[in-house]
Structures are given as structure tokens and as C-alpha cells.
Protein backbone atom coordinates (compact mmCIF):
# COMPACT_ATOMS: atom_id res chain seq x y z
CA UNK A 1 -38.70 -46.31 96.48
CA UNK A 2 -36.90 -47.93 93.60
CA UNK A 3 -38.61 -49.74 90.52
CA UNK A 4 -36.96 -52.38 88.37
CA UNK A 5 -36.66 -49.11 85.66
CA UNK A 6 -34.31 -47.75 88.13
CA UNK A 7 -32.73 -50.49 89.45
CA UNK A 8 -31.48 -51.44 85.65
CA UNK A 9 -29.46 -48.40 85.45
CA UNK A 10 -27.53 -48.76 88.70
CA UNK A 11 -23.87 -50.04 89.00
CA UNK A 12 -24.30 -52.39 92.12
CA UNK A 13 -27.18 -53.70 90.39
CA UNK A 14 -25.85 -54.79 87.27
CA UNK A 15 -22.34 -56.39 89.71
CA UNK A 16 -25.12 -58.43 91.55
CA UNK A 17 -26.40 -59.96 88.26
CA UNK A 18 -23.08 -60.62 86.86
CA UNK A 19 -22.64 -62.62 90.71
CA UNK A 20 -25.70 -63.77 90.33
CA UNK A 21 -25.08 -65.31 87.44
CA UNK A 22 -21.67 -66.81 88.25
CA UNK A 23 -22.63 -68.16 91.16
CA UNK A 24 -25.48 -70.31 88.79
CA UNK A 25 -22.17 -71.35 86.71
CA UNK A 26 -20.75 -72.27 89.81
CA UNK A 27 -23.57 -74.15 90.95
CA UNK A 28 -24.32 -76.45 88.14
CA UNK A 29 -20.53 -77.20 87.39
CA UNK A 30 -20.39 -78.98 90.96
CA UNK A 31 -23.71 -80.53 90.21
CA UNK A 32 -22.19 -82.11 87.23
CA UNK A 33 -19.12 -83.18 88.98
CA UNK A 34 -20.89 -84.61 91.87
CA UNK A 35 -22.92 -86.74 88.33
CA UNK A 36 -19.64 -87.72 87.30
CA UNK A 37 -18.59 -88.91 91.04
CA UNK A 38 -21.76 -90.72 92.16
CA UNK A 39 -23.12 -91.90 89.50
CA UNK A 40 -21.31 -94.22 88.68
CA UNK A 41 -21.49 -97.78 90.31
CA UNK A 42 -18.49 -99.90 91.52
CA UNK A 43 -17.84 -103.89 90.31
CA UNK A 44 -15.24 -105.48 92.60
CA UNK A 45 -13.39 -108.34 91.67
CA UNK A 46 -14.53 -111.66 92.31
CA UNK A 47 -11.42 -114.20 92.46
CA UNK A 48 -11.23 -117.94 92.15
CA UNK A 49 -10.30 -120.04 95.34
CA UNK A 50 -6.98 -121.46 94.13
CA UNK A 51 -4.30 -119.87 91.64
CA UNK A 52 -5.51 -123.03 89.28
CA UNK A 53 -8.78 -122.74 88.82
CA UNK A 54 -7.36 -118.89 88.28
CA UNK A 55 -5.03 -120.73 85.37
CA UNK A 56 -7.66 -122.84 84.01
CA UNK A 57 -10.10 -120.01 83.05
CA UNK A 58 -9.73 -118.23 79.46
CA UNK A 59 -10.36 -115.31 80.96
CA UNK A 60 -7.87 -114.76 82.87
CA UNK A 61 -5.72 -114.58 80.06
CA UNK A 62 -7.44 -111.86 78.59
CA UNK A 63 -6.30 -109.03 80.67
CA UNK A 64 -3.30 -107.76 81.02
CA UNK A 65 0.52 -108.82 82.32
CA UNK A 66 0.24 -106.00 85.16
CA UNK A 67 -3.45 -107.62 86.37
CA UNK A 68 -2.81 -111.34 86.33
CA UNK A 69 0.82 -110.51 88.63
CA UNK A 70 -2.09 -108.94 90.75
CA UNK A 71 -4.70 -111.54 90.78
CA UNK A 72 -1.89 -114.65 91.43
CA UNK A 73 -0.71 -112.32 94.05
CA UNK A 74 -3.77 -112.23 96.19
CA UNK A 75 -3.82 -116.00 95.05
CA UNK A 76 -0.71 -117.48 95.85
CA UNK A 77 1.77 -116.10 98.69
CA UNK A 78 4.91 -118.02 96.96
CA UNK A 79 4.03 -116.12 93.77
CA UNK A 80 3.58 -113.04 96.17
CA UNK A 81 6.80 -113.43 97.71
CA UNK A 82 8.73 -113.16 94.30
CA UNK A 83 10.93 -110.69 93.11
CA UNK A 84 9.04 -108.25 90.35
CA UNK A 85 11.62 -109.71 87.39
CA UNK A 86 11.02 -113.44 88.72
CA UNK A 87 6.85 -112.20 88.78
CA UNK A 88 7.19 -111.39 85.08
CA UNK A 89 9.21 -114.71 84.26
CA UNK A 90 6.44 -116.37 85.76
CA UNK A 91 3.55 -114.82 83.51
CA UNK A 92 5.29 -115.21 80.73
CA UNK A 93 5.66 -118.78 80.93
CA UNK A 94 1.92 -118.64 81.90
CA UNK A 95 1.22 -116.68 78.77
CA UNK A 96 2.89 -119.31 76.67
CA UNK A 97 0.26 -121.90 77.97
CA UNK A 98 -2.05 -123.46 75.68
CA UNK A 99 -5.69 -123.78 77.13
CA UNK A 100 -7.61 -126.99 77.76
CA UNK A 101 -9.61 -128.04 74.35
CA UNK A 102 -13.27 -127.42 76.23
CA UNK A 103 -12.92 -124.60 78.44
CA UNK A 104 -14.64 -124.54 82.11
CA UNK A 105 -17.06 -121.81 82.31
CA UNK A 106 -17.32 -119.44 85.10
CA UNK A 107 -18.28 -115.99 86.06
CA UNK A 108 -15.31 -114.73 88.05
CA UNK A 109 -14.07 -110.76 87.41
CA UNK A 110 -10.56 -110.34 87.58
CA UNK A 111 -10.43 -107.04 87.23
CA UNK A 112 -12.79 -104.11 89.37
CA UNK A 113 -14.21 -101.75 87.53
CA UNK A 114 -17.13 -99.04 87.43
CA UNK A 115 -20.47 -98.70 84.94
CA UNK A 116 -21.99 -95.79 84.60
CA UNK A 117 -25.61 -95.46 86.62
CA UNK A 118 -27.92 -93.98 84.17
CA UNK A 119 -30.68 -94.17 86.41
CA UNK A 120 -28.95 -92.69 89.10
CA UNK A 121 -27.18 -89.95 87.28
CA UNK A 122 -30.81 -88.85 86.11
CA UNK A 123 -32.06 -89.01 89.04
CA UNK A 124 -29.42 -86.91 90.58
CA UNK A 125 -29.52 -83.92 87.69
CA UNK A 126 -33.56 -83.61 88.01
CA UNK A 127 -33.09 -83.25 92.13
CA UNK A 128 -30.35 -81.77 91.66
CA UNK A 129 -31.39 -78.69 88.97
CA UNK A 130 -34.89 -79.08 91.45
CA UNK A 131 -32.72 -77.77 93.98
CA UNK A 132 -31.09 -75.20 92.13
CA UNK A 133 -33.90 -73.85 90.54
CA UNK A 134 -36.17 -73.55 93.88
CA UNK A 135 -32.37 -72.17 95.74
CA UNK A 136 -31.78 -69.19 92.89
CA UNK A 137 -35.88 -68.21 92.50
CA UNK A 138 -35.98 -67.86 96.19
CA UNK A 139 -32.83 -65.78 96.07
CA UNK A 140 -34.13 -63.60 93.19
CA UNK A 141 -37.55 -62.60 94.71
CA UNK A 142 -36.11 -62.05 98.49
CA UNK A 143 -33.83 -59.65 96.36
CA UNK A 144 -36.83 -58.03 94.76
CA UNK A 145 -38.42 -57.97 98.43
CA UNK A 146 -35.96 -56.36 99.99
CA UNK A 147 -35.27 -53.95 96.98
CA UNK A 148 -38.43 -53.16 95.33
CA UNK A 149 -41.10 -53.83 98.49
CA UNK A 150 -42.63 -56.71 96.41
CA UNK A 151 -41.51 -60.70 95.85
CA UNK A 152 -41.94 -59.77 91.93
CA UNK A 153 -41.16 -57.04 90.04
């Protein structure tokens, strides 16, 4: 029967550790990419009825050219049906507006965009290194088992 003096000096042994080991790398690399996919959280736009109220609101003028030919074209289908060049014409001239002296205040998003989750993304290492931890202890002391005769060495 082999003991864990033994077992140090063999070959195979010391290959299994070094796979061991790279399959942990492995492991908690996709756990932190699966972090970096999921938890996040997504804010969709939320539009104005009409392409003026879309005109009337400073902020639509604070994003950019490429975003307002995008919001008036899910507002207006003449704007929609435009040429590009003619599309950029028309924002220009837009840009060149001056706003009303009191401003009407609203809480539309013209542009969709995603916050990081900080509750979720903790949530998701601790299961997730949970996980790990309980997958690559079992792993180790089946190995022992099935080596040594015993679930620790």
C-alpha cells in the first residue's frame, strides 16, 4: 500500500497535481467571467411618445449625433425613411436649436445601458467559490481514497 511519503516521489503523482491545479485555474477564470456576464443588470431605454416632446427635453441633446438619429428613428417614420446624409442634415439643424428658457422635466433614458450588480456579483463569487471549494475537496479526498485506503492522508 502506498503512503503520501511515497506517493510524493512518483511521476504520475506530481502530473495529477500540476492538473489538479490547472483545472482550479480553469475553474475560477470561468467563475469570474460568468461575474462579469451576469452580474451586471440591463437599463432599457424609455422613449417619449412623440419626436417633440423627444425635442423639447435637454436631455436629449446630451448624447450623441449617432443616438438621437436612433431615438427620432424609432420616433418618427419620415425621419426613418431618410437617407443617412439627409439624417445628419437633420440633427444638425436640431443641434443648432436653442432650448426653451424653463426646461420640462422628465425621466425618459435615451440611451440603454448596464450597471454593475454588486449584490449580485457577490452573491455569485461566495456560491460560486462554495461550489468550487466543496467540488475540488471532494475530488482530493476520493483521490486519497482510492490511493492511500483513507479520505485523508
Amino acid at each position: 500500500m502506498l503512503t503520501m511519503s511515497k506517493l510524493r516521489h512518483k511521476t504520475w503523482y506530481k502530473l495529477l497535481k500540476v492538473l489538479y491545479f490547472m483545472l482550479l485555474l480553469i475553474s475560477i477564470v470561468t467563475l469570474l467571467s460568468c461575474i462579469s456576464k451576469y452580474g451586471k443588470d440591463w437599463h432599457s431605454r424609455y422613449l417619449p411618445e412623440t419626436k417633440q416632446e423627444a425635442l423639447n427635453d435637454p436631455k436629449f441633446y446630451m448624447i450623441s449625433d449617432e443616438d438621437k438619429r436612433d431615438v427620432l428613428s424609432l420616433l418618427d417614420m419620415e425621419f426613418n425613411n431618410l437617407r443617412y446624409s439627409d439624417q445628419k442634415a437633420v440633427i444638425a439643424h436640431i443641434n443648432t436649436r436653442k432650448l426653451m428658457e424653463k426646461p420640462i422635466i422628465t425621466n425618459y433614458v435615451y440611451k440603454a445601458y448596464y450597471t454593475w450588480n454588486s449584490g449580485k456579483c457577490v452573491l455569485y463569487l461566495i456560491t460560486g467559490s462554495l461550489i468550487c471549494f466543496i467540488i475540488f475537496k471532494a475530488i482530493k479526498h476520493i483521490f486519497y481514497f482510492i490511493a492511500l485506503g483513507k479520505f485523508y492522508p
